[in-house]
Protein backbone atom coordinates (compact mmCIF):
# COMPACT_ATOMS: atom_id res chain seq x y z
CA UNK A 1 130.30 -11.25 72.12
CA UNK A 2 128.11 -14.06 71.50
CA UNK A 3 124.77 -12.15 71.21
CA UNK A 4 126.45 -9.72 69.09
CA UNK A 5 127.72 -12.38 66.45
CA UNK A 6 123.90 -13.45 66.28
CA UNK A 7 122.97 -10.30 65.43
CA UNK A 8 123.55 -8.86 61.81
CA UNK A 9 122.68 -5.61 62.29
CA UNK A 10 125.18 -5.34 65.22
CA UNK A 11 128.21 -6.07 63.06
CA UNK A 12 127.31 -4.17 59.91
CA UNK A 13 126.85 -0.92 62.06
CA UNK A 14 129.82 -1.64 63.78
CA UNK A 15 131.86 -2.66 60.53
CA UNK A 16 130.25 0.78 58.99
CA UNK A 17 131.78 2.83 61.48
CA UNK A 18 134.82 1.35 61.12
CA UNK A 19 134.99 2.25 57.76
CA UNK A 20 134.50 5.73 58.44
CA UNK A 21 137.20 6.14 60.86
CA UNK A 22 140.46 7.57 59.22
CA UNK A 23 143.76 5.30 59.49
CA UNK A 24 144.40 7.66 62.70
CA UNK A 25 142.12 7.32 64.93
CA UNK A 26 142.48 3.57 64.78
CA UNK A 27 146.09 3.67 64.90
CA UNK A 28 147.51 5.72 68.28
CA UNK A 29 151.05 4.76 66.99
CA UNK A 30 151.05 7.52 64.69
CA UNK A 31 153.12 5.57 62.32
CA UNK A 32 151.08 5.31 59.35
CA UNK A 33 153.28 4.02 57.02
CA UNK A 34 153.45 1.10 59.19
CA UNK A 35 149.93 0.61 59.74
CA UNK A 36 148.53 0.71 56.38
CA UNK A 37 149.00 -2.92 55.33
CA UNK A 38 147.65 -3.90 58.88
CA UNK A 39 144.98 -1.39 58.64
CA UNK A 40 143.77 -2.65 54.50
CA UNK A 41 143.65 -6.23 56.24
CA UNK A 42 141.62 -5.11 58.92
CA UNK A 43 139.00 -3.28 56.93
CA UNK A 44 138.64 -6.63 54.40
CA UNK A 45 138.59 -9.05 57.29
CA UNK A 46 135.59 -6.49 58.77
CA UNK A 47 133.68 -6.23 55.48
CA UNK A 48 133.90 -10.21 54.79
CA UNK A 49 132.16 -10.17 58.23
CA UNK A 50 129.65 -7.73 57.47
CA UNK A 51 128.61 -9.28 54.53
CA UNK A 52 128.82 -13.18 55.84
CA UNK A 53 126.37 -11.56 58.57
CA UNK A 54 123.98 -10.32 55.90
CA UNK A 55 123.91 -13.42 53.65
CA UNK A 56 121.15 -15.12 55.43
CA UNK A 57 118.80 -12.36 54.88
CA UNK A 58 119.30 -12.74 50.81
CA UNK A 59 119.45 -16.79 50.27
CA UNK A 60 115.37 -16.64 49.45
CA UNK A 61 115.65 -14.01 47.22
CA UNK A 62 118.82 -15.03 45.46
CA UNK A 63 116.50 -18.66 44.37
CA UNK A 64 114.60 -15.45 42.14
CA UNK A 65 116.93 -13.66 40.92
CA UNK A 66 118.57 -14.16 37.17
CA UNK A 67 122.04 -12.69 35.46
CA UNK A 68 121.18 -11.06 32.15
CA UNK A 69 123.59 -11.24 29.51
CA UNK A 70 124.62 -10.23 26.39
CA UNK A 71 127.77 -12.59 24.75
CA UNK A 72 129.72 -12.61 27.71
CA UNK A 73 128.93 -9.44 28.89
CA UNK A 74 126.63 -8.74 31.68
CA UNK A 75 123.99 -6.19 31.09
CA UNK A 76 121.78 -6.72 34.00
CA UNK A 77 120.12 -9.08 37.12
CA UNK A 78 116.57 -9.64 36.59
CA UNK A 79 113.77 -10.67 39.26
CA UNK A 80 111.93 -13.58 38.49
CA UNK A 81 108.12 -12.99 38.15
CA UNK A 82 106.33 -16.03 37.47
CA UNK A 83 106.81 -19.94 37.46
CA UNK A 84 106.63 -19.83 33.48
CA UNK A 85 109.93 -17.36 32.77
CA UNK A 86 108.99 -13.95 32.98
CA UNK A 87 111.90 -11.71 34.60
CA UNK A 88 111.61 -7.94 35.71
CA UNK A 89 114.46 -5.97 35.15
CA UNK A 90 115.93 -2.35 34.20
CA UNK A 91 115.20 -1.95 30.75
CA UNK A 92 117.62 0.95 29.56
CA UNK A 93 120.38 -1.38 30.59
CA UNK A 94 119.34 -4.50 28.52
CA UNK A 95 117.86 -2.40 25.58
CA UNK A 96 120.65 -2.99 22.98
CA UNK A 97 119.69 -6.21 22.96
CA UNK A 98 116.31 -6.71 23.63
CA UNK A 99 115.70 -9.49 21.43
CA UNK A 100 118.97 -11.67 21.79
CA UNK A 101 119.54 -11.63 25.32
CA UNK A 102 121.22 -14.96 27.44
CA UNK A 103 119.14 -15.22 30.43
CA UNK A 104 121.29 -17.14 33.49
CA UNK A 105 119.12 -19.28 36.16
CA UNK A 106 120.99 -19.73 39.64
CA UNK A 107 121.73 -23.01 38.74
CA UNK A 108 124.35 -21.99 36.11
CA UNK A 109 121.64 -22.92 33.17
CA UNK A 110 121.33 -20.79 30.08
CA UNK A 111 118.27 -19.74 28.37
CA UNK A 112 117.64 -17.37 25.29
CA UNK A 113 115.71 -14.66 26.61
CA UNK A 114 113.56 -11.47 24.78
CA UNK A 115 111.88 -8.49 26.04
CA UNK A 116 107.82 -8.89 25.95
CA UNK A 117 107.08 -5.45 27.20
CA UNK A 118 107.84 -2.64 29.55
CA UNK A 119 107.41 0.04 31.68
CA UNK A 120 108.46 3.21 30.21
CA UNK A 121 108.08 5.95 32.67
CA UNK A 122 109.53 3.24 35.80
CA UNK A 123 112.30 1.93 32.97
CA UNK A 124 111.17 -1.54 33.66
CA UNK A 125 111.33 -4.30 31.18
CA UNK A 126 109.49 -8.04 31.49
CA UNK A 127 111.80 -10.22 30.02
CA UNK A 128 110.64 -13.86 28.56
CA UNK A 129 112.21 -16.75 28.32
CA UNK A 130 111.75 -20.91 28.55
CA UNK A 131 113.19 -21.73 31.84
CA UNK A 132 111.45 -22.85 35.58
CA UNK A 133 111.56 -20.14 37.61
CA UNK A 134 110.94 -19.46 41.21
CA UNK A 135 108.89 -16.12 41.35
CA UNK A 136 109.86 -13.94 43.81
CA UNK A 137 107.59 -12.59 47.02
CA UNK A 138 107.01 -9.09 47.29
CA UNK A 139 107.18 -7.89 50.89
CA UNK A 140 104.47 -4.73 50.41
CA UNK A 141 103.73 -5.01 54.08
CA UNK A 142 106.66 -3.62 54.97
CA UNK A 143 107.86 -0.44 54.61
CA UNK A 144 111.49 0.97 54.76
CA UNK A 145 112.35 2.97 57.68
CA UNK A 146 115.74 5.73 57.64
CA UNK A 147 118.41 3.80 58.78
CA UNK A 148 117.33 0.13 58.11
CA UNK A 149 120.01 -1.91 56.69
CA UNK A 150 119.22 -3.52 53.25
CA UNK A 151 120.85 -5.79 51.10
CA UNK A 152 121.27 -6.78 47.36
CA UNK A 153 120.54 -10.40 46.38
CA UNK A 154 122.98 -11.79 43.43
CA UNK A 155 121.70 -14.79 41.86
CA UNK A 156 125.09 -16.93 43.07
CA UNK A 157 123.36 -16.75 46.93
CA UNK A 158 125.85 -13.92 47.98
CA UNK A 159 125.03 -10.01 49.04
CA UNK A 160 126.15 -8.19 46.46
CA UNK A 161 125.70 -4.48 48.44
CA UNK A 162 124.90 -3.72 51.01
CA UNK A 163 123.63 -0.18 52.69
CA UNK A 164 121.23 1.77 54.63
CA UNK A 165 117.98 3.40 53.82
CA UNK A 166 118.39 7.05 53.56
CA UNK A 167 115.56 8.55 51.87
CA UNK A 168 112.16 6.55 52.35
CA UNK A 169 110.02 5.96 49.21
CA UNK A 170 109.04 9.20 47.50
CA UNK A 171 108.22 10.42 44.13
CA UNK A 172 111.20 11.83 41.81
CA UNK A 173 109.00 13.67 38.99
CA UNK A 174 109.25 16.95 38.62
CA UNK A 175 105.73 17.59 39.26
CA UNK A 176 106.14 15.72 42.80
CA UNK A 177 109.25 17.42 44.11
CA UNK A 178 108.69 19.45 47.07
CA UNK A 179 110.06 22.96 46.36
CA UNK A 180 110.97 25.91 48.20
CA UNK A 181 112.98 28.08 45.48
CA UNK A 182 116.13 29.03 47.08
CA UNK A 183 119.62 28.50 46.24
CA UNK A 184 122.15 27.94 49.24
CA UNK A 185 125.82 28.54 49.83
CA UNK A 186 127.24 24.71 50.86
CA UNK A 187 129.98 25.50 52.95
CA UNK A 188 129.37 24.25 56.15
CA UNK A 189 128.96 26.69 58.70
CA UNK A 190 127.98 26.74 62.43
CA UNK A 191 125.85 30.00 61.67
CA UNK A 192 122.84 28.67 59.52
CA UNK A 193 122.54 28.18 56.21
CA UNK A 194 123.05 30.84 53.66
CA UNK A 195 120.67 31.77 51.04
CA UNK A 196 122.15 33.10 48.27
CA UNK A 197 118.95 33.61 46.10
CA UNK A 198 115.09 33.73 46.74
CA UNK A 199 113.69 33.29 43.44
CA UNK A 200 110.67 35.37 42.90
CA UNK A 201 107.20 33.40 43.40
CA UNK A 202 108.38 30.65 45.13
CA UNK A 203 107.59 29.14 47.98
CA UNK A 204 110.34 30.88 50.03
CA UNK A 205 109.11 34.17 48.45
CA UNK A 206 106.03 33.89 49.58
CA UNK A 207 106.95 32.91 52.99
CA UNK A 208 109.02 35.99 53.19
CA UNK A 209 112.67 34.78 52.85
CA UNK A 210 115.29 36.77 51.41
CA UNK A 211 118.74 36.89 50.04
CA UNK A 212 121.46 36.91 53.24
CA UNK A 213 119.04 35.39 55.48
CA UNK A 214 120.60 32.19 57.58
CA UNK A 215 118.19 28.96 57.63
CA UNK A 216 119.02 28.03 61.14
CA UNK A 217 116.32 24.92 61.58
CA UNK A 218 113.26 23.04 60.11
CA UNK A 219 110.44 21.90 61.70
CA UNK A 220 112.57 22.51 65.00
CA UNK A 221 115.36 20.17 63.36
CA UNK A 222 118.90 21.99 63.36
CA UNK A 223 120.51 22.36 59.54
CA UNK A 224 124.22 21.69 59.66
CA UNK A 225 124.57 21.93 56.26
CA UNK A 226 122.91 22.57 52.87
CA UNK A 227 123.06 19.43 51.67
CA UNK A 228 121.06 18.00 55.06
CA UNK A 229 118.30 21.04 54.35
CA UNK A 230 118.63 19.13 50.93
CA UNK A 231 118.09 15.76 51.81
CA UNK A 232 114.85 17.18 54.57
CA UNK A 233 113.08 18.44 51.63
CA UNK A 234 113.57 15.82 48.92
CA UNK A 235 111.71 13.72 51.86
CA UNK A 236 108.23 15.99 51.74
CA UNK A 237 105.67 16.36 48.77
CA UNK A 238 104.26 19.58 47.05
CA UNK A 239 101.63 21.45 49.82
CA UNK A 240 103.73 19.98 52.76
CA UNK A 241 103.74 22.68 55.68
CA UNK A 242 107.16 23.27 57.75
CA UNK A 243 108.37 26.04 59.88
CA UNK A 244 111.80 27.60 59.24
CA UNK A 245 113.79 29.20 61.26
CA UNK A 246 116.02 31.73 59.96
CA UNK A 247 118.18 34.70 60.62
CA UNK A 248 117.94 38.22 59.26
CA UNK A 249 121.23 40.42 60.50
CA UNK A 250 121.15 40.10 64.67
CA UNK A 251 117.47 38.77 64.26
CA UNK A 252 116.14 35.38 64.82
CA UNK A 253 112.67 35.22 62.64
CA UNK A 254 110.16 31.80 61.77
CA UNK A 255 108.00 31.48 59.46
CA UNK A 256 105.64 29.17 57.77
CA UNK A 257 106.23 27.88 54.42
CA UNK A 258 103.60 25.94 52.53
CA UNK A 259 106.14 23.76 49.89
CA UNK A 260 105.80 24.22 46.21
CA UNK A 261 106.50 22.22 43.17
CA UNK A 262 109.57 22.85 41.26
CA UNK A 263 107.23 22.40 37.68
CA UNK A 264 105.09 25.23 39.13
CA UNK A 265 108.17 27.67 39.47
CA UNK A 266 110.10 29.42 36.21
CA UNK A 267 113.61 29.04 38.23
CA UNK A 268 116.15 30.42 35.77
CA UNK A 269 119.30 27.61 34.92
CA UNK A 270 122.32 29.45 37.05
CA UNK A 271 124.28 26.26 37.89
CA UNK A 272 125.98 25.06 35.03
CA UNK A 273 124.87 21.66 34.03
CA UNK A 274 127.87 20.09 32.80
CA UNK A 275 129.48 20.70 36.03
CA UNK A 276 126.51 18.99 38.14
CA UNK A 277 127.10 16.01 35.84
CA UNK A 278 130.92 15.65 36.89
CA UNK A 279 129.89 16.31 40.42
CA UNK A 280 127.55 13.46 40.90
CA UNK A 281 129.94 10.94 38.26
CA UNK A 282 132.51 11.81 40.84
CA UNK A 283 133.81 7.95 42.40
CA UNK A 284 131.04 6.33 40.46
CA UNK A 285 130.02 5.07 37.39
CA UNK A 286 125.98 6.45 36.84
CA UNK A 287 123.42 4.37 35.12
CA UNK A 288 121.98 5.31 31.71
CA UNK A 289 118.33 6.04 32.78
CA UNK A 290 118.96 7.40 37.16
CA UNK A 291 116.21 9.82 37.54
CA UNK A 292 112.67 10.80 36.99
CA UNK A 293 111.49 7.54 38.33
CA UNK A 294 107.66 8.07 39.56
CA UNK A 295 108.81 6.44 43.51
CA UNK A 296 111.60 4.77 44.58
CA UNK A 297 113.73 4.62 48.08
CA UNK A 298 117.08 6.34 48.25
CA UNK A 299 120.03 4.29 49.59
CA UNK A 300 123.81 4.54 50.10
CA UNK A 301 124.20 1.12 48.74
CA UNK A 302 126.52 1.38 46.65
CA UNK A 303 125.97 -0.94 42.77
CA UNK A 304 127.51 -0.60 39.30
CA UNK A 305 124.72 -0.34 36.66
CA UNK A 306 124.59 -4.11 35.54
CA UNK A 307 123.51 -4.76 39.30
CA UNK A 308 120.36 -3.32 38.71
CA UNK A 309 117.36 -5.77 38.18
CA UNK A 310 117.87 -7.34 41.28
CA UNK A 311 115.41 -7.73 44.48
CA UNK A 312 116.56 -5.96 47.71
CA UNK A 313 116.07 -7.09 51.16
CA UNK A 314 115.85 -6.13 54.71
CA UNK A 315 117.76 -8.29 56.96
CA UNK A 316 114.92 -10.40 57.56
CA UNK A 317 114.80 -11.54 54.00
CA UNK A 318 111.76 -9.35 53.54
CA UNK A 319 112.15 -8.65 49.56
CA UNK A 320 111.44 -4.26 49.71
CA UNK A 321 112.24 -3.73 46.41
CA UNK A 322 113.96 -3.96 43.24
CA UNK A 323 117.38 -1.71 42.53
CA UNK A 324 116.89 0.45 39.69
CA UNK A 325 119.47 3.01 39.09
CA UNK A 326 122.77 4.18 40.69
CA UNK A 327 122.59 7.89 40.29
CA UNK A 328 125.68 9.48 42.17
CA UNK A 329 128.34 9.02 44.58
CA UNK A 330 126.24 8.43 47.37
CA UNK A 331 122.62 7.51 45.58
CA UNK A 332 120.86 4.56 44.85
CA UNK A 333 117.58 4.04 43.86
CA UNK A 334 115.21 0.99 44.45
CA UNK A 335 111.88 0.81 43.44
CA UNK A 336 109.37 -0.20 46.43
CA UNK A 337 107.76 -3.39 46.03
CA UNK A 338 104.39 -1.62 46.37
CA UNK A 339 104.83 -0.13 43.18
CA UNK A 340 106.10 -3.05 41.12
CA UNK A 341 102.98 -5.26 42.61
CA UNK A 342 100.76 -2.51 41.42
CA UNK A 343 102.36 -2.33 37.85
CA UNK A 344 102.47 -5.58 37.53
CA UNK A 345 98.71 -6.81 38.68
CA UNK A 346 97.12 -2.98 36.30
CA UNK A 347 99.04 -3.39 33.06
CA UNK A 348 96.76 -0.73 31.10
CA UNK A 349 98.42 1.49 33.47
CA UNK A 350 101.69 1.96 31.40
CA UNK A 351 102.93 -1.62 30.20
CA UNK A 352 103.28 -1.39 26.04
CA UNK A 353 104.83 -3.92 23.85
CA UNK A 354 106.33 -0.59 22.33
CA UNK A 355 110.04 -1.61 22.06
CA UNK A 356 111.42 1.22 19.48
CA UNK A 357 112.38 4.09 21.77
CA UNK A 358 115.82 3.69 23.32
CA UNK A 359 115.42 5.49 26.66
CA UNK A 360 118.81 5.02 27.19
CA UNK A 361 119.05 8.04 24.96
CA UNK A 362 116.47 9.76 26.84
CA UNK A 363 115.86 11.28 30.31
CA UNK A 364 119.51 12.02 31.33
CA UNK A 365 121.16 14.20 28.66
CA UNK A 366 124.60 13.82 30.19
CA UNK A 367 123.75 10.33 29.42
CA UNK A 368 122.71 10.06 26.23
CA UNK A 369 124.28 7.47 23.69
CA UNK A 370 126.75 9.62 21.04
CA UNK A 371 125.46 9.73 17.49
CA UNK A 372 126.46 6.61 15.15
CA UNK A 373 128.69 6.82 12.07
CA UNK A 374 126.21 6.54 8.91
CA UNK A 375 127.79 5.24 5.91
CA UNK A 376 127.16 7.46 3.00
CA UNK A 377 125.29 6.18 -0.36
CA UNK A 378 128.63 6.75 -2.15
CA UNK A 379 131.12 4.42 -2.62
CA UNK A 380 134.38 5.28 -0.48
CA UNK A 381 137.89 4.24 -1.40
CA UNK A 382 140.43 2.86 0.74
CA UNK A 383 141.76 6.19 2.30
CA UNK A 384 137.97 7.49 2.97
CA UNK A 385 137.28 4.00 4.89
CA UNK A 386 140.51 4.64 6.69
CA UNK A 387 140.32 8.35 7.59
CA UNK A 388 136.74 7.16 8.69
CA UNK A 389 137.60 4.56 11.20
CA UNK A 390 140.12 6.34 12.61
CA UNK A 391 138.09 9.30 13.13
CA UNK A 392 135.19 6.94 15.22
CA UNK A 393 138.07 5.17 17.08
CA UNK A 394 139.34 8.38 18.70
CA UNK A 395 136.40 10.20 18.82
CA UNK A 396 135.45 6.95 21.12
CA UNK A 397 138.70 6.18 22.70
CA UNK A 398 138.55 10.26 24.51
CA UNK A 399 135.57 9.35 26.44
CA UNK A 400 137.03 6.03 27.53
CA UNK A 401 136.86 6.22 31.18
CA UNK A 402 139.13 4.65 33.91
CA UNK A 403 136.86 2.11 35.50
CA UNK A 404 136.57 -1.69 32.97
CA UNK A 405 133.15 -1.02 32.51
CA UNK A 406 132.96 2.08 30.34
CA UNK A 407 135.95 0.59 28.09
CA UNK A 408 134.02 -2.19 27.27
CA UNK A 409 131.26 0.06 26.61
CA UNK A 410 133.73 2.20 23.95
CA UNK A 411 135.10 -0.99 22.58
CA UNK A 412 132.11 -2.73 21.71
CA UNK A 413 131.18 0.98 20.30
CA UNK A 414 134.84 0.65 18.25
CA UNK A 415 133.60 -2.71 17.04
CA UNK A 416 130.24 -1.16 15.95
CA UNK A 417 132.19 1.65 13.92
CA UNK A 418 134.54 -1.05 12.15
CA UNK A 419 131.62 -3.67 11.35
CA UNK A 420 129.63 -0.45 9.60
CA UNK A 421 131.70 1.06 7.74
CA UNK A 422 132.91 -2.45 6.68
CA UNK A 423 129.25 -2.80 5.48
CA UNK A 424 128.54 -2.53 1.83
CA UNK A 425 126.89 0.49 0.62
């Protein structure tokens, strides 16, 4: 027991998999009603240990990492940069206020903080302020394997998440999506996976795939499901070469495909997008800006949007990266240190001191901020004003959500609405 308590990774994996076991199989009693207090208490007593086992691994990076704030409100974490106060962080997140932000040093200090520049197409922001810092160490020798346990640093010392690497670092552009232009049926089924649609040109086309035919394995890997065949080619570039098995009726067939990219291929919109957008808010609450990043790693950690900003470790305190986006249910992204060290040491790459665009308006439509009340030249009497406010409060107060976070978001937006229209014209 002893070598297993001096392990970390030993206890997270078996904590994990006691998480995934239903109440069940870890009670033989069959009373459930019974077990469920027993069973909550269980499950927190395993995840304090899980996380007490990964704390080591963060302390380091913790000493870098800042809490970025807006009145009381938490916006961000930030990743300290240099000696002299500059902070990397997620710049959709902090946008709103940009130039009056409260910047939060592990020692409980507070420092006024603005945004110097950023990153658009990475959504990265350097943040300035007047405080000692303790910049942080990139770790670019290493690189992320599948399965490697990581770990979010919060500036108070503590793991904030905690997960597994489950796509290593790829490119999320359009133009660098591996595509092979089928759509798949995603029941699960022990008889390969079915392709409901070729679409003409593609790579899947040209391979020789058709409607009906059963995707059986890739590369000699068994498919289980669509969304593993999924998660396989999200891993692989445009021009990547695999060899699907598939079959056709009675027949078991292979072939060669040569991957395309999705930018290349006209792929008509079937799947309604409004629906995808519940799908992936489904148990989570998205960031603004969660896709389209140039590379980042994929991870089941799982972090509410004011956790990004923050540097992310393996459990050797080896600093892989810095969180960026929570994007569904089950994705996180991280950008790899390699990347950040390369933005931040070429700055004519895409740095600009450009702060007008809002991108938290931009890049996910589901996401975009709703359209401000403008008060008219006019003068308005008492009933206008009235029938006004009342028409932004519950226009705001049917998107509140369930989760703290997004009603803050509406009532500051509520507070917005009253202050305006209070405005003089």
């Amino acid at each position: 027991m002893t070598s297993i308590i001096k392990n970390p990774a030993c206890i997270i994996a078996t904590g994990l998999l006691a998480y995934t076991l239903p109440t069940s199989a870890q009670d033989h009693t069959g009373i459930k009603h019974r077990a469920k207090h027993a069973h909550k208490e269980i499950l927190d007593k395993q995840a304090n240990l899980i996380f007490d086992s990964a704390k080591p691994a963060v302390v380091t990076a913790a000493k870098s990492t800042v809490t970025i704030s807006q009145g009381l409100k938490r916006l961000a974490f930030g990743t300290a940069i240099s000696a002299e106060g500059k902070i990397l962080t997620k710049w959709s997140e902090i946008s709103p206020a940009y130039n009056h932000l409260i910047i939060t040093t592990p020692d409980g200090k507070k420092h006024t903080g603005s945004v110097s520049g950023i990153y658009k197409e990475h959504d990265l922001a350097i943040v300035k302020c007047n405080a000692e810092l303790t910049p942080i160490k990139w770790a670019t020798h290493i690189t992320p394997q599948l399965g490697d346990f990581i770990a979010l640093a919060a500036p108070s010392g503590e793991v904030d998440a905690l997960g597994v690497v489950s796509v290593q670092a790829r490119s999320l552009l359009e133009r660098d999506k591996a595509y092979l232009g089928v759509r798949m049926d995603f029941k699960t089924t022990n008889n390969g996976i079915l392709l409901t649609e070729v679409i003409a040109g593609s790579a899947a086309a040209k391979a020789g795939l058709r409607k009906g035919d059963r995707v059986i394995a890739i590369d000699q890997k068994k498919i289980q499901g669509a969304e593993e065949m999924r998660n396989i080619l999200q891993r692989l570039v445009p021009g990547s070469e695999v060899r699907v098995l598939y079959r056709r009726g009675l027949q078991k067939r292979d072939t060669k495909v040569f991957l395309g990219s999705r930018a290349d291929t006209q792929e008509p919109q079937s799947f309604p997008q409004a629906r995808m957008a519940r799908m992936q808010r489904l148990g989570t609450t998205q960031s603004k800006v969660r896709d389209n990043f140039p590379a980042v790693i994929q991870s089941d950690m799982v972090i509410k949007p004011n956790q990004a900003g923050a540097p992310v470790v393996d459990l050797d305190g080896n600093v892989i990266g810095l969180s960026i986006a929570r994007s569904s249910r089950i994705k996180t992204f991280i950008i790899p240190s390699s990347t950040i060290l390369g933005l931040l040491t070429d700055k004519n790459n895409s740095y600009s001191t450009d702060l007008t665009p809002n991108l938290a308006s931009t890049r996910n439509e589901s996401a975009q901020l709703q359209p401000r009340y403008t008060r008219p030249h006019n003068k308005l009497n008492n009933n206008d004003i009235e029938q006004l406010l009342m028409s932004e409060i519950l226009k705001y107060l049917g998107t509140v959500e369930r989760n703290n976070e997004a009603n803050e978001d509406n009532l500051q937006t509520i507070q917005e609405a009253l202050r305006k229209i209070n405005q003089k014209p």
